[in-house]
N, C-alpha and C. Protein backbone atom coordinates (compact mmCIF):
# COMPACT_ATOMS: atom_id res chain seq x y z
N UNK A 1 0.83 -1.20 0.00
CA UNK A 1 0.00 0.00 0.00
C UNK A 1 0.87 1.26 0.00
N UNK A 2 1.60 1.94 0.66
CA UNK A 2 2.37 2.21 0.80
C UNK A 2 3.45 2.94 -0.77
N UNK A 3 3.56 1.85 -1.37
CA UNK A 3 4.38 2.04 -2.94
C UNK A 3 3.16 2.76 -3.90
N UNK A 4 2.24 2.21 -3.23
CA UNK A 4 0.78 3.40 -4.62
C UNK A 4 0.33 4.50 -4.09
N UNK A 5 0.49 4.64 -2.57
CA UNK A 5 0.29 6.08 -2.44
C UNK A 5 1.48 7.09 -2.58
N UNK A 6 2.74 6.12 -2.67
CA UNK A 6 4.31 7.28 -3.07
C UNK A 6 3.74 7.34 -4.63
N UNK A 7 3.61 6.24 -5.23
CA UNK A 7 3.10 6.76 -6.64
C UNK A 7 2.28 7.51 -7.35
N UNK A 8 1.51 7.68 -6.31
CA UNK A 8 0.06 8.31 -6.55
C UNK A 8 0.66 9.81 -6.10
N UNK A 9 1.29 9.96 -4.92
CA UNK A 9 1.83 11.37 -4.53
C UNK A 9 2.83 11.95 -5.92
N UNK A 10 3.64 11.45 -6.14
CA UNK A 10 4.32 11.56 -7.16
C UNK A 10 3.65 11.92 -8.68
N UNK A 11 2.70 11.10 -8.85
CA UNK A 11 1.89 11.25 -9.83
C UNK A 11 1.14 13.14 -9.65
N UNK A 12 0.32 13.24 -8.41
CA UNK A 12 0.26 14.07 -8.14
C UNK A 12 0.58 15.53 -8.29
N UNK A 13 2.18 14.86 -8.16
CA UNK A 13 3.23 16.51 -8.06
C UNK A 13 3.33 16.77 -9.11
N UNK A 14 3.24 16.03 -9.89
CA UNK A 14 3.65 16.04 -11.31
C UNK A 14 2.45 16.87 -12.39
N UNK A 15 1.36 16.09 -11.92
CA UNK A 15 0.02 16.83 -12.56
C UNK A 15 0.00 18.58 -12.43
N UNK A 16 -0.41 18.39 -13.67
CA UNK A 16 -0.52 20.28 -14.42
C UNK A 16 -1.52 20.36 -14.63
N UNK A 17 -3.15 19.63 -15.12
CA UNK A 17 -4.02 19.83 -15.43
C UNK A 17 -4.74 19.83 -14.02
N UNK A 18 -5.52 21.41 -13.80
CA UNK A 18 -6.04 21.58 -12.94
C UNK A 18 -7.44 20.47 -12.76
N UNK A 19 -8.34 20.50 -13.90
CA UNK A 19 -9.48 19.45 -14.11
C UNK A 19 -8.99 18.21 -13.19
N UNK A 20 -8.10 17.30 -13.64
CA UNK A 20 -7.52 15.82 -13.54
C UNK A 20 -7.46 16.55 -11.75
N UNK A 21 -7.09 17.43 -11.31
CA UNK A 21 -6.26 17.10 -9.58
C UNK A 21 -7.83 17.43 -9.33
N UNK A 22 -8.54 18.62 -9.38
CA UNK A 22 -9.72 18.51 -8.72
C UNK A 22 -10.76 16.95 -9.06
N UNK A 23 -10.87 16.13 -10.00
CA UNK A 23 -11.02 15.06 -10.30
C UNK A 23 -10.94 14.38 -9.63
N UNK A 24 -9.63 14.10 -8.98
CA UNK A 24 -8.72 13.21 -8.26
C UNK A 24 -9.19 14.08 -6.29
N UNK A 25 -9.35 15.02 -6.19
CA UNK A 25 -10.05 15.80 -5.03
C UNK A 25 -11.28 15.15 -5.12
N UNK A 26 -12.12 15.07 -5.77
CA UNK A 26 -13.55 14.89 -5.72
C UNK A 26 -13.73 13.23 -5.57
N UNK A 27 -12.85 12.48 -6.03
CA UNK A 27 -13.04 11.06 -5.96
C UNK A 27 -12.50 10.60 -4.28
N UNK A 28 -11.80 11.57 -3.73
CA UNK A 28 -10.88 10.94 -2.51
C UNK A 28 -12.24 11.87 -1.46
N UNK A 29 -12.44 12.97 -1.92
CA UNK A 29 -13.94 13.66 -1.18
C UNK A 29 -14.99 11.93 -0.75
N UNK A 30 -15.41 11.53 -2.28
CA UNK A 30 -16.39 10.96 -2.31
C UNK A 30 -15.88 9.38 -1.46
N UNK A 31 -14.69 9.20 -1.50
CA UNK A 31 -14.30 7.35 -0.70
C UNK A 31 -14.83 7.78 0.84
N UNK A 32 -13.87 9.18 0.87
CA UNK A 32 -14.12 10.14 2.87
C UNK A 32 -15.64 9.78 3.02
N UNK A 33 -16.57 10.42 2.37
CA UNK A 33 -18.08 10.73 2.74
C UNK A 33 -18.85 9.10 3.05
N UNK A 34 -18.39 8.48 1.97
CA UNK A 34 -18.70 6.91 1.97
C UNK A 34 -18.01 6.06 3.29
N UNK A 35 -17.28 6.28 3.40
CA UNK A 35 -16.66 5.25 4.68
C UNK A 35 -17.38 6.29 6.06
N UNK A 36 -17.52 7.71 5.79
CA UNK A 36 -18.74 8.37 6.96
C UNK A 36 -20.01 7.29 6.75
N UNK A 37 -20.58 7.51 6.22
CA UNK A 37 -21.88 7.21 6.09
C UNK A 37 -21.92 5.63 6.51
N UNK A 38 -21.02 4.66 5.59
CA UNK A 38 -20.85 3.45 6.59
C UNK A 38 -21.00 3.35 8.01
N UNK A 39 -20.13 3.71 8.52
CA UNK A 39 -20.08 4.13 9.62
C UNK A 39 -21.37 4.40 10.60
N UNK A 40 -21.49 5.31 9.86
CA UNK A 40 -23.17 5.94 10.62
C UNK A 40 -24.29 5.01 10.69
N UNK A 41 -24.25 4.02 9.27
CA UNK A 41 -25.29 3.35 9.25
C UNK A 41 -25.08 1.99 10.31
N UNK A 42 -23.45 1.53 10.21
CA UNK A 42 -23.50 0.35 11.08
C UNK A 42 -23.68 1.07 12.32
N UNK A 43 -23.60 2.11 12.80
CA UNK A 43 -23.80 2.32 14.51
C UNK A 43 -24.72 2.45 14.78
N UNK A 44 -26.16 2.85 13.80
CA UNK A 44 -27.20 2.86 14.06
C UNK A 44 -27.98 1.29 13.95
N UNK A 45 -27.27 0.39 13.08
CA UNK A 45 -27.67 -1.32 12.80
C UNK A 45 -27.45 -1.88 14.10
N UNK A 46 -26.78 -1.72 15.13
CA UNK A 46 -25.69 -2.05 16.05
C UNK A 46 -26.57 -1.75 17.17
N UNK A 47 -27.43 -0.38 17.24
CA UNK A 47 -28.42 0.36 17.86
C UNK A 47 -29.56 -0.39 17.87
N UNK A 48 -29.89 -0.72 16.90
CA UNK A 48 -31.30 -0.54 16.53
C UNK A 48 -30.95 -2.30 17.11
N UNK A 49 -30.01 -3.46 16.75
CA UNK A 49 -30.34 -4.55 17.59
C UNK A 49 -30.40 -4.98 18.63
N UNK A 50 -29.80 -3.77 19.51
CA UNK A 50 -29.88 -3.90 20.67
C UNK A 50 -31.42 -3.54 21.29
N UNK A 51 -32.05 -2.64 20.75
CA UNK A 51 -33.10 -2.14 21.39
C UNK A 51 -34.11 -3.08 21.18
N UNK A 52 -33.88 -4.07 19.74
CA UNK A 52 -34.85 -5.28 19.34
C UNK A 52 -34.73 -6.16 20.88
N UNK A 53 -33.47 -6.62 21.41
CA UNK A 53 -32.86 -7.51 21.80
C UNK A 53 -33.76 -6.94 23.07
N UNK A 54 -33.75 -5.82 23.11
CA UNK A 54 -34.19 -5.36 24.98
C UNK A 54 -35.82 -4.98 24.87
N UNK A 55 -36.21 -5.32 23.81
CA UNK A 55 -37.50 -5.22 23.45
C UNK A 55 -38.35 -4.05 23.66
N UNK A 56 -37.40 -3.27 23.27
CA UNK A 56 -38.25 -1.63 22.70
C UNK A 56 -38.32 -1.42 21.47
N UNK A 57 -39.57 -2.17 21.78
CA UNK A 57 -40.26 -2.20 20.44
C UNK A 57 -41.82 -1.50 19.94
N UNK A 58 -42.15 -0.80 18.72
CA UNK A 58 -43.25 -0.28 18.47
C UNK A 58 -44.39 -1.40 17.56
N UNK A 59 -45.43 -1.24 18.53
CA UNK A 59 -46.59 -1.92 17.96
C UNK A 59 -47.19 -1.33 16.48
N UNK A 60 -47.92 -2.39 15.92
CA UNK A 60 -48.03 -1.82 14.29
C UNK A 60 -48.98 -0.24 15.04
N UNK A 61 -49.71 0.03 15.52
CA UNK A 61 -50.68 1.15 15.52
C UNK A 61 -49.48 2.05 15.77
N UNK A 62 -48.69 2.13 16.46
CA UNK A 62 -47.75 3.18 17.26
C UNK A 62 -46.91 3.42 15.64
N UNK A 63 -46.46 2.54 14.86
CA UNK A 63 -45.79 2.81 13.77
C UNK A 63 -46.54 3.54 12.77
N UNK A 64 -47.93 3.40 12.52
CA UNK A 64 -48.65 3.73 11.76
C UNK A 64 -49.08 5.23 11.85
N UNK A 65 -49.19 5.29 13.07
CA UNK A 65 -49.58 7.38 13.89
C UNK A 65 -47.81 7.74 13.93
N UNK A 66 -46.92 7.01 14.08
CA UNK A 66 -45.28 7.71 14.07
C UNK A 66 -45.60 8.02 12.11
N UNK A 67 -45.67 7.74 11.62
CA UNK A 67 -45.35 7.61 9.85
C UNK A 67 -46.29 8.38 9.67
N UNK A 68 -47.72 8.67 10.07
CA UNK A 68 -48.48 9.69 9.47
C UNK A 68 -48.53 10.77 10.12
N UNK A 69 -47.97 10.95 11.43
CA UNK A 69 -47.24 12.45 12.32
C UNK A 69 -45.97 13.09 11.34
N UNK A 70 -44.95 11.96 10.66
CA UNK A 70 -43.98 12.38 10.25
C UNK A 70 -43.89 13.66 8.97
């Protein structure tokens, strides 16, 4: 890993076309936002089985008035 990010830095320094580096900005933006959002979703999966597990849980009527309040 290690040898492709010296290459990739290198590659980098080297680049003159402004397009290609913001390109290369917007793709390393978009891996960041994605491994957030992972994240977010397993801590809430992680959440949400525990509360199954401890049985706080909503009856169909309680889901049905939560979804048409929303």
């Amino acid at each position: 890993m290690a040898a492709i990010k010296t290459e990739l830095k290198k590659m980098i320094d080297e680049q003159n076309d402004v397009s290609v580096l913001k390109a290369i900005r917007t793709l390393l933006q978009k891996a960041g936002m994605d491994s957030t959002l992972r994240e977010e979703l397993t801590t809430r999966a992680l959440k949400s089985e525990q509360d199954i597990k401890a049985g706080h849980l909503f009856s169909r009527k309680e889901v049905v008035k939560r979804t048409r309040e929303a």
